[in-house]
Every structure is written in C-alpha cells, then in structure tokens.
N, C-alpha and C. Protein backbone atom coordinates (compact mmCIF):
# COMPACT_ATOMS: atom_id res chain seq x y z
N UNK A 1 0.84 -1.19 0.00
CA UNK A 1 0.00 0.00 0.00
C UNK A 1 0.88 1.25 0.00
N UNK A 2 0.30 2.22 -0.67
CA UNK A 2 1.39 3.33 -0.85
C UNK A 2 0.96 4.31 0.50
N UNK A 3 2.55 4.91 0.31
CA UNK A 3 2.43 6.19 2.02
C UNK A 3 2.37 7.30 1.29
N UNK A 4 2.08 7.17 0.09
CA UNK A 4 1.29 8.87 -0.06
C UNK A 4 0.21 9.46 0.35
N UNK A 5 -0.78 8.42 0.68
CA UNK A 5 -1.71 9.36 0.94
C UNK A 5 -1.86 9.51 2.68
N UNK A 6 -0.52 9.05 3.43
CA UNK A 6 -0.14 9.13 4.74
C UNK A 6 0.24 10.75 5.31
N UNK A 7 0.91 11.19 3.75
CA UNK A 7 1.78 12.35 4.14
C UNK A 7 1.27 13.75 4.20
N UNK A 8 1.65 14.53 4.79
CA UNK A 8 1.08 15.72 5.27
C UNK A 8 0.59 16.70 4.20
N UNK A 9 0.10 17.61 3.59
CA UNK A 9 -0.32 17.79 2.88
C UNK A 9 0.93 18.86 1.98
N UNK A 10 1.79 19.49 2.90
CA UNK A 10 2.56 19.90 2.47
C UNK A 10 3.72 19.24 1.42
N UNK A 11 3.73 17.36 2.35
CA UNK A 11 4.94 16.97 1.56
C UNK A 11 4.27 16.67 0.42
N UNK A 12 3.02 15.96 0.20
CA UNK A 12 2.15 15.90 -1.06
C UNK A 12 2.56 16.92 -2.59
N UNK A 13 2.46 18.20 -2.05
CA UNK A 13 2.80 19.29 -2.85
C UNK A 13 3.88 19.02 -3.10
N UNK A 14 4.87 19.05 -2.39
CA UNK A 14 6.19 19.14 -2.40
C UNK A 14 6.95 18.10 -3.52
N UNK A 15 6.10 17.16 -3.70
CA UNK A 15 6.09 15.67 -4.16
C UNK A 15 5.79 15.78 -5.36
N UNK A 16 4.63 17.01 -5.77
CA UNK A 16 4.53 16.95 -6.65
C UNK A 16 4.82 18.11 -7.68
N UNK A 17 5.54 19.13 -6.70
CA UNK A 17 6.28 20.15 -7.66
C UNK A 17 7.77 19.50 -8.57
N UNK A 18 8.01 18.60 -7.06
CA UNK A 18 9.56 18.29 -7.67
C UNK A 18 9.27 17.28 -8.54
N UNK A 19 8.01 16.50 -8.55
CA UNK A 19 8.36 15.66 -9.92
C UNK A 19 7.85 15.98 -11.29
N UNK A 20 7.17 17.54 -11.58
CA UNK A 20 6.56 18.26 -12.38
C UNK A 20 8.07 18.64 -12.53
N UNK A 21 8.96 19.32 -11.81
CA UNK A 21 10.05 20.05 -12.39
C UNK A 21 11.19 18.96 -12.64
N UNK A 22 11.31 17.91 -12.22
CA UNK A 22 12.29 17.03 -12.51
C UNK A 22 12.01 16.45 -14.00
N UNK A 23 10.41 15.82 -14.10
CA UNK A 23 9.99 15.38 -15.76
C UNK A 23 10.13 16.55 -16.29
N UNK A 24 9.96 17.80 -15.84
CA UNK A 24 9.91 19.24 -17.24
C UNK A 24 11.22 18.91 -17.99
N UNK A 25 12.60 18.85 -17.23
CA UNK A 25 13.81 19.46 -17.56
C UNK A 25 14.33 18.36 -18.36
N UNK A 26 13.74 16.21 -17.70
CA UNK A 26 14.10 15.18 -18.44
C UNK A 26 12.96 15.61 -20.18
N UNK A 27 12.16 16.30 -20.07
CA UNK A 27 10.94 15.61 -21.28
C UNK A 27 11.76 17.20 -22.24
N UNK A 28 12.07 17.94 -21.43
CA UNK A 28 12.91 19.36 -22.65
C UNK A 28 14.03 19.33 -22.61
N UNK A 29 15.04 18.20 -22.62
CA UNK A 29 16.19 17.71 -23.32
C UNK A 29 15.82 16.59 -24.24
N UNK A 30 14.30 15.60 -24.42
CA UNK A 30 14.10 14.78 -25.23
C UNK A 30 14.81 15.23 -26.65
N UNK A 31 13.88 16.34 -27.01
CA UNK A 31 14.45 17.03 -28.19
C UNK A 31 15.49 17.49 -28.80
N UNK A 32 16.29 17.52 -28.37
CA UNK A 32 18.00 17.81 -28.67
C UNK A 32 18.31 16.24 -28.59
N UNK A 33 17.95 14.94 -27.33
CA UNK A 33 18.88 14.00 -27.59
C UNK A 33 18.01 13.51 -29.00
N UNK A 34 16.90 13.09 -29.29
CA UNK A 34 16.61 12.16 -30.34
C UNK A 34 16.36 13.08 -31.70
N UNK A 35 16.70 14.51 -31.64
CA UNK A 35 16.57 15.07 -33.37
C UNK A 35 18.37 15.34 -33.47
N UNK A 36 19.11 15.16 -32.76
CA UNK A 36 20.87 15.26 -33.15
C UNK A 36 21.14 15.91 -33.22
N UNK A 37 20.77 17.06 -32.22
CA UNK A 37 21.43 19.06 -31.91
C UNK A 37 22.86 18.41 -31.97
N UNK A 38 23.45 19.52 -32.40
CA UNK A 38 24.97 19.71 -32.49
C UNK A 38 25.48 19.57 -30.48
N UNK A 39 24.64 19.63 -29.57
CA UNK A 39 25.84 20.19 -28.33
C UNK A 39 25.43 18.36 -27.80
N UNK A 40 24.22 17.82 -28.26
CA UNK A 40 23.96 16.52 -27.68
C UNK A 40 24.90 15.64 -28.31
N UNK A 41 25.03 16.13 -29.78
CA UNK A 41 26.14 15.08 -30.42
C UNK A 41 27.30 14.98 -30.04
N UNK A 42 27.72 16.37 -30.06
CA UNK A 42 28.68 17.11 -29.26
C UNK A 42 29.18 16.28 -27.92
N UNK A 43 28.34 16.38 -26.94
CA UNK A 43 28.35 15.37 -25.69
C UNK A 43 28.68 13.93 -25.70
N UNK A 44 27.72 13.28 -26.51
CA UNK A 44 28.15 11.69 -26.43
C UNK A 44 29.54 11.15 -27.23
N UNK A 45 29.63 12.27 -28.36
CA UNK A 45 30.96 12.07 -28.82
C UNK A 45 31.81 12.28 -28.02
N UNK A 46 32.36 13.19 -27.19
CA UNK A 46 33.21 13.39 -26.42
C UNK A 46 33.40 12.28 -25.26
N UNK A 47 32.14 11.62 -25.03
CA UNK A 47 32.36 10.45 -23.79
C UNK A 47 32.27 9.32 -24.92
N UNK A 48 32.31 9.23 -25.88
CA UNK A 48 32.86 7.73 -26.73
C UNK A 48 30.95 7.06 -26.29
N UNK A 49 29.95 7.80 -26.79
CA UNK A 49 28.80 7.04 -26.47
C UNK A 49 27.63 7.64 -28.18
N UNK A 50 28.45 7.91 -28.67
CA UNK A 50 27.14 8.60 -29.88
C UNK A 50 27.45 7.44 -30.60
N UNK A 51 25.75 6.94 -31.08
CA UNK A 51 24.55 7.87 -30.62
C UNK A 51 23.74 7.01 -30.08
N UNK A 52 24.16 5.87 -29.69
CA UNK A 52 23.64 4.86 -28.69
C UNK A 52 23.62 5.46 -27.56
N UNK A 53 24.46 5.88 -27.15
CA UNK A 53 24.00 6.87 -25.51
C UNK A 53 23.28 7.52 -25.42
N UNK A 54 23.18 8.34 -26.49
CA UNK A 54 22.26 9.57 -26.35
C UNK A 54 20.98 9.02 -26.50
N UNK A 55 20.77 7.94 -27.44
CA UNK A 55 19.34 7.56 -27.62
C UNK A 55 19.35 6.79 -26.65
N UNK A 56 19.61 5.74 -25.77
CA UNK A 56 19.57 5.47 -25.24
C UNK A 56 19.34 6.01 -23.52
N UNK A 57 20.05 6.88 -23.36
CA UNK A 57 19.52 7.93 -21.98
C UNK A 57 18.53 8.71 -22.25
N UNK A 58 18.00 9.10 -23.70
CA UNK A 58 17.31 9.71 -23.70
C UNK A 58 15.30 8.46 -23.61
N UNK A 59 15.88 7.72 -23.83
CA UNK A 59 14.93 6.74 -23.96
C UNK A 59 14.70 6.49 -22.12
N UNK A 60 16.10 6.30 -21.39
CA UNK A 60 15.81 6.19 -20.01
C UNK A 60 14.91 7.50 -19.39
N UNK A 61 15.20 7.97 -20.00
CA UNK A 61 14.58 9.51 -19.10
C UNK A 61 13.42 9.74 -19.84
N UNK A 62 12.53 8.76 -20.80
CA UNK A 62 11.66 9.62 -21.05
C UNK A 62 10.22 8.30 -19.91
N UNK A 63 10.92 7.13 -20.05
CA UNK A 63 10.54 5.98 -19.13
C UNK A 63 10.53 6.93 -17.75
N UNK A 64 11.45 7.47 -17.18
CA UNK A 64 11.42 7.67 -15.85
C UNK A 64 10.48 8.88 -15.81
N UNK A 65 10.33 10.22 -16.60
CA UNK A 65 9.76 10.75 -16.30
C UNK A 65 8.16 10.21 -16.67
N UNK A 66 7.97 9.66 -16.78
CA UNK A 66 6.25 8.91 -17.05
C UNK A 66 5.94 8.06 -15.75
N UNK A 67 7.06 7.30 -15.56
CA UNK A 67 7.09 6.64 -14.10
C UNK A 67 7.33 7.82 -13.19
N UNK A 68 7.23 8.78 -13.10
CA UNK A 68 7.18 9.48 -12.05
C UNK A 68 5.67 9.69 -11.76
N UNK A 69 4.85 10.01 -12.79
CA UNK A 69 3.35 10.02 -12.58
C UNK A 69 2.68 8.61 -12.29
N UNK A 70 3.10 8.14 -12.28
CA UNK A 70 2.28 6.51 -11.98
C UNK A 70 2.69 6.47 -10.43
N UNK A 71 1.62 6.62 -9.46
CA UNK A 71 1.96 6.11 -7.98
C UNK A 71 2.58 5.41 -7.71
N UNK A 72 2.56 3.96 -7.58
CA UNK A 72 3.20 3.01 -7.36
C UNK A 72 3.95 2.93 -8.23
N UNK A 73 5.01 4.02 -9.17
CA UNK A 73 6.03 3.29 -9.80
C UNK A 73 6.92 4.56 -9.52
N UNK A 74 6.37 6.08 -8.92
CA UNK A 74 6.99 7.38 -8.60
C UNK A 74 8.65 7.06 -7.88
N UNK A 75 8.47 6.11 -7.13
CA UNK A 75 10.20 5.67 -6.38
C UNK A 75 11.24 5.18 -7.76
N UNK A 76 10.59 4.53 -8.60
CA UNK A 76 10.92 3.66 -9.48
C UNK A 76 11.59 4.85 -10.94
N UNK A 77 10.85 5.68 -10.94
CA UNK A 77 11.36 6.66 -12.02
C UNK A 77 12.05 7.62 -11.08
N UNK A 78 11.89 7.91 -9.96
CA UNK A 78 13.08 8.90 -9.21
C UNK A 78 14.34 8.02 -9.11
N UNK A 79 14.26 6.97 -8.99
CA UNK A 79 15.75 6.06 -9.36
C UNK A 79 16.45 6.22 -10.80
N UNK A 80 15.89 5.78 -11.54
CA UNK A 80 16.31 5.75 -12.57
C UNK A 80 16.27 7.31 -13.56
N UNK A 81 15.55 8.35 -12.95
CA UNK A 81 16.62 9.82 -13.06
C UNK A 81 17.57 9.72 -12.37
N UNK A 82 17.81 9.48 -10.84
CA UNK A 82 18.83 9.62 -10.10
C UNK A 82 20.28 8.82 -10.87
N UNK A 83 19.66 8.07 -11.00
CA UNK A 83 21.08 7.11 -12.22
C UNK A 83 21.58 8.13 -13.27
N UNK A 84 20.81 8.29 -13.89
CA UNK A 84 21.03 8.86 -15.32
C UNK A 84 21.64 10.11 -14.82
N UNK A 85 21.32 11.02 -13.89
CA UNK A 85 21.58 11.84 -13.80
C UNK A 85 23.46 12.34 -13.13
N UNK A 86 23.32 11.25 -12.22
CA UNK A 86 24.32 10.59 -11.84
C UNK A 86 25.47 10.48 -12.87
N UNK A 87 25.13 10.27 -13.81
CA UNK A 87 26.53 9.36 -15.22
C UNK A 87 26.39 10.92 -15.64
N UNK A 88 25.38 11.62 -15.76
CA UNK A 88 25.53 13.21 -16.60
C UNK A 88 26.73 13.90 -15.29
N UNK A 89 26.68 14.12 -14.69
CA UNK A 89 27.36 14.53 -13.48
C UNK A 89 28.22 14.17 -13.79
N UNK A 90 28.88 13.01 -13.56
CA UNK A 90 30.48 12.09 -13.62
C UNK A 90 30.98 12.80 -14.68
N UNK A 91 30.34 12.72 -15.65
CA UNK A 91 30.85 13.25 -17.12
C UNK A 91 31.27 14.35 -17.07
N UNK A 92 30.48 15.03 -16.37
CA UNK A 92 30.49 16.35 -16.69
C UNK A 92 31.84 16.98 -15.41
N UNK A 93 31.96 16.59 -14.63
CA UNK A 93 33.41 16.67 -13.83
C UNK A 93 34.59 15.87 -14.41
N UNK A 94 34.56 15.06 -14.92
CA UNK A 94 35.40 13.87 -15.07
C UNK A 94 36.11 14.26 -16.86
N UNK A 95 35.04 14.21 -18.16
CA UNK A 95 35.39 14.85 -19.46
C UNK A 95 34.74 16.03 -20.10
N UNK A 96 33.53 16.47 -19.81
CA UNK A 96 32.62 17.69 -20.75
C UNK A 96 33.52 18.78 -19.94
N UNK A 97 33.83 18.91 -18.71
CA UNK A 97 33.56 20.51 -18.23
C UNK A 97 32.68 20.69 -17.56
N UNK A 98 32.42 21.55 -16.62
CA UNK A 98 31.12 22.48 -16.22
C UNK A 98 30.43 22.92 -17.26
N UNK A 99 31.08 24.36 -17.93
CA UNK A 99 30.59 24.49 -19.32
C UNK A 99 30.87 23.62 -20.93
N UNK A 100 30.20 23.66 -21.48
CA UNK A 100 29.95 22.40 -22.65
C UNK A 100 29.09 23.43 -23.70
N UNK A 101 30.12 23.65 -24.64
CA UNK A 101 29.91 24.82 -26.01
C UNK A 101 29.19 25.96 -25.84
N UNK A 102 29.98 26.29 -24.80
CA UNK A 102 29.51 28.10 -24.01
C UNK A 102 28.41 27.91 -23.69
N UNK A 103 27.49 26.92 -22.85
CA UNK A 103 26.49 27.46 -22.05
C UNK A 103 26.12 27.65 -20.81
N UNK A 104 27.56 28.26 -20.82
CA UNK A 104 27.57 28.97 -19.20
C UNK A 104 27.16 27.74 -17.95
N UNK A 105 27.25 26.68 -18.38
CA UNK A 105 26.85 26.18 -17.66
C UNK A 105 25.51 24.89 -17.21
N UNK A 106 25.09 25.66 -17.99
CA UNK A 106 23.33 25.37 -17.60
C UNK A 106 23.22 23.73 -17.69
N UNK A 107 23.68 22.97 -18.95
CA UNK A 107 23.60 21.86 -19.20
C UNK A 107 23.96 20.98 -17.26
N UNK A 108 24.90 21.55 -17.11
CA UNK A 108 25.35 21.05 -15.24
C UNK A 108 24.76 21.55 -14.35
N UNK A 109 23.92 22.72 -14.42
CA UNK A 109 22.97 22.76 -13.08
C UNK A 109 21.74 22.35 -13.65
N UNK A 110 21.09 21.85 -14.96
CA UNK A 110 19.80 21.26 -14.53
C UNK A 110 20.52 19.93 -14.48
N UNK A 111 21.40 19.54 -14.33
CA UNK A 111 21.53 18.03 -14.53
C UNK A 111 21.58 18.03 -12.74
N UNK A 112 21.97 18.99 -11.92
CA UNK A 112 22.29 19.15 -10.85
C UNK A 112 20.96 19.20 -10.06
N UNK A 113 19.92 20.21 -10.77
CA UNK A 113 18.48 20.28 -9.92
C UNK A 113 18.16 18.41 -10.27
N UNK A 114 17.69 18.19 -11.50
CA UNK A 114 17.19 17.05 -11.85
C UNK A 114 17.54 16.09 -10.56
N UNK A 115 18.92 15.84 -10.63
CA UNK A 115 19.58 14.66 -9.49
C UNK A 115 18.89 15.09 -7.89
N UNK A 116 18.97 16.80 -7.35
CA UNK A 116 18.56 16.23 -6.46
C UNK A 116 16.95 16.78 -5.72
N UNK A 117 16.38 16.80 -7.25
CA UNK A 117 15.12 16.99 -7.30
C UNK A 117 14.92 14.80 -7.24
N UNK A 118 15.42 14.24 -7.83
CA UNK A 118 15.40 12.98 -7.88
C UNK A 118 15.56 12.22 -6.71
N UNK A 119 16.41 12.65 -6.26
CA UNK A 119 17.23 12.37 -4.50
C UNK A 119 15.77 12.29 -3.51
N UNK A 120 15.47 13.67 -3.58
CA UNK A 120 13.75 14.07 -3.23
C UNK A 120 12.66 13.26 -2.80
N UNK A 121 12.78 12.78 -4.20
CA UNK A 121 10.87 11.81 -4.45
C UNK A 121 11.75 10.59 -3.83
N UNK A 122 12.85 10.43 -4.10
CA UNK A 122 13.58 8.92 -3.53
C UNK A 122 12.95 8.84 -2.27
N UNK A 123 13.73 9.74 -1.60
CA UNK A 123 13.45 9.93 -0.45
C UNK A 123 12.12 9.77 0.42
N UNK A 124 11.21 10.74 -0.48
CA UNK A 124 10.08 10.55 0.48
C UNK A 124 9.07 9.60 -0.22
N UNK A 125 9.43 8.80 -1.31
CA UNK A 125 8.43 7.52 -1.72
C UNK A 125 9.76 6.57 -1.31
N UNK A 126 10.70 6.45 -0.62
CA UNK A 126 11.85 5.16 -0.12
C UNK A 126 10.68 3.57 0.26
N UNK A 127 9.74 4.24 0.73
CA UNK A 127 8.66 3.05 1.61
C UNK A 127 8.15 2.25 0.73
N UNK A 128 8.17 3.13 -0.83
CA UNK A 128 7.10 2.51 -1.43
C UNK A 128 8.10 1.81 -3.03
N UNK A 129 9.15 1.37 -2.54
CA UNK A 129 9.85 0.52 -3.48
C UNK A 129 9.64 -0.84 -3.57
N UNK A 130 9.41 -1.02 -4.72
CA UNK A 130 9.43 -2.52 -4.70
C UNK A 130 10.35 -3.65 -3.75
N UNK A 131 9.95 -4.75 -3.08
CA UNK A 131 10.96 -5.51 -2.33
C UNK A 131 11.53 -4.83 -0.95
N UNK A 132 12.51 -3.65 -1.49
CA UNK A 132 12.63 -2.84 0.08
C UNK A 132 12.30 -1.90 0.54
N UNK A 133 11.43 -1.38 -0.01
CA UNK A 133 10.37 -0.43 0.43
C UNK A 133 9.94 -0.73 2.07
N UNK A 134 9.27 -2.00 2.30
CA UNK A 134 8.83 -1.80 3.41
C UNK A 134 9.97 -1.98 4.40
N UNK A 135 11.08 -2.38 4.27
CA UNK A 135 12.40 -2.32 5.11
C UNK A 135 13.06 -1.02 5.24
N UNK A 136 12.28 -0.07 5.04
CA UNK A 136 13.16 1.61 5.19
C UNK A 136 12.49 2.32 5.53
C-alpha cells in the first residue's frame, strides 16, 4: 500500500512540484537528444557514447519521467533519473567541463536540480519501493 496518501499535505505538494520540475527538464532535453542538436552530439561524442547513448539515456529519461506520474512506480522513475543523472554529473566533472559549447553552464545545473530533485521523491516515496520499500 502506498504512504502517499499518509503524508502531510505539504509533503504531497512538495512531491509533486519536484516531480513536475524534474519530468519538465528530463521531457525538454528529449528534443536535442533524439533530433541530433549539435551540443547533444557534441556530448556523447566526447564520452565515446554517440549515438547509442544519447538515444539510449534519452529513452531512459523519457521511461522515468512517465514513471514518475504513476503512484506506485513514482520511487521507481526517481531512481532511474537519479542514475542517469548521476553518469551526466560524472561526465560532466570527469570529461565535458562544467561548461559544454559556451552554455555557461546550464547543461550542469539542470543536470544538478534534476539529481537532487530525484534524491527528493527517492526519499520521500523510499517506503514505497518494490521488495525494500517496506524495510526503510
């Protein structure tokens, strides 16, 4: 049984701003990874992943943000942003840069809200995971 409808009315909201703004930012990069913008190509080339990566994460993130609206599957797509978001991060310290073809940035702080807008719903749907859900 799910503990959403346990929670206070505030975290409810809260629950459901961050997973309105976590799917906004995964469902408005769809478009750059699967039409082949120059900075997405740009990206997976540089980590040795075009264009299987790109279609491929972009395929993960469009799964997770849909599983974020499904109740019983909301833990299940905040994981699997938290992943994805996770490998954008690594990358992005490790080979892209902070900035990645002058945009100041931005590409690393929504990858930054996303993760711990993701962290978030983890958090407060943890109960309602499959298998160990009820152990947390």
């Amino acid at each position: 049984m799910s503990t959403y409808s346990s929670f206070p009315r505030a975290l409810r909201i809260a629950s459901w701003i961050a997973r309105l703004v976590v799917a906004a930012i995964l469902l408005q990069t769809l478009f750059f990874k699967f039409s082949g913008a120059a900075e997405s190509v740009y990206i997976f080339t540089t980590v040795g992943q075009e264009p299987w990566g790109r279609y491929g994460s972009g395929m993960v993130e469009l799964v997770a943000s849909i599983l974020l609206f499904v109740p019983s599957l909301t833990p299940i797509g905040a994981l699997l942003a938290l992943g994805t978001m996770s490998g954008a991060i690594f990358f992005h310290l490790t080979k892209l840069g902070i900035v990645v073809m002058g945009d100041g940035g931005t590409l690393f702080c929504l990858a930054l809200v996303v993760w711990a807008g993701s962290a978030f719903i983890l958090w407060l749907h943890r109960r309602d995971l499959p298998v160990i859900g009820g152990k947390l």
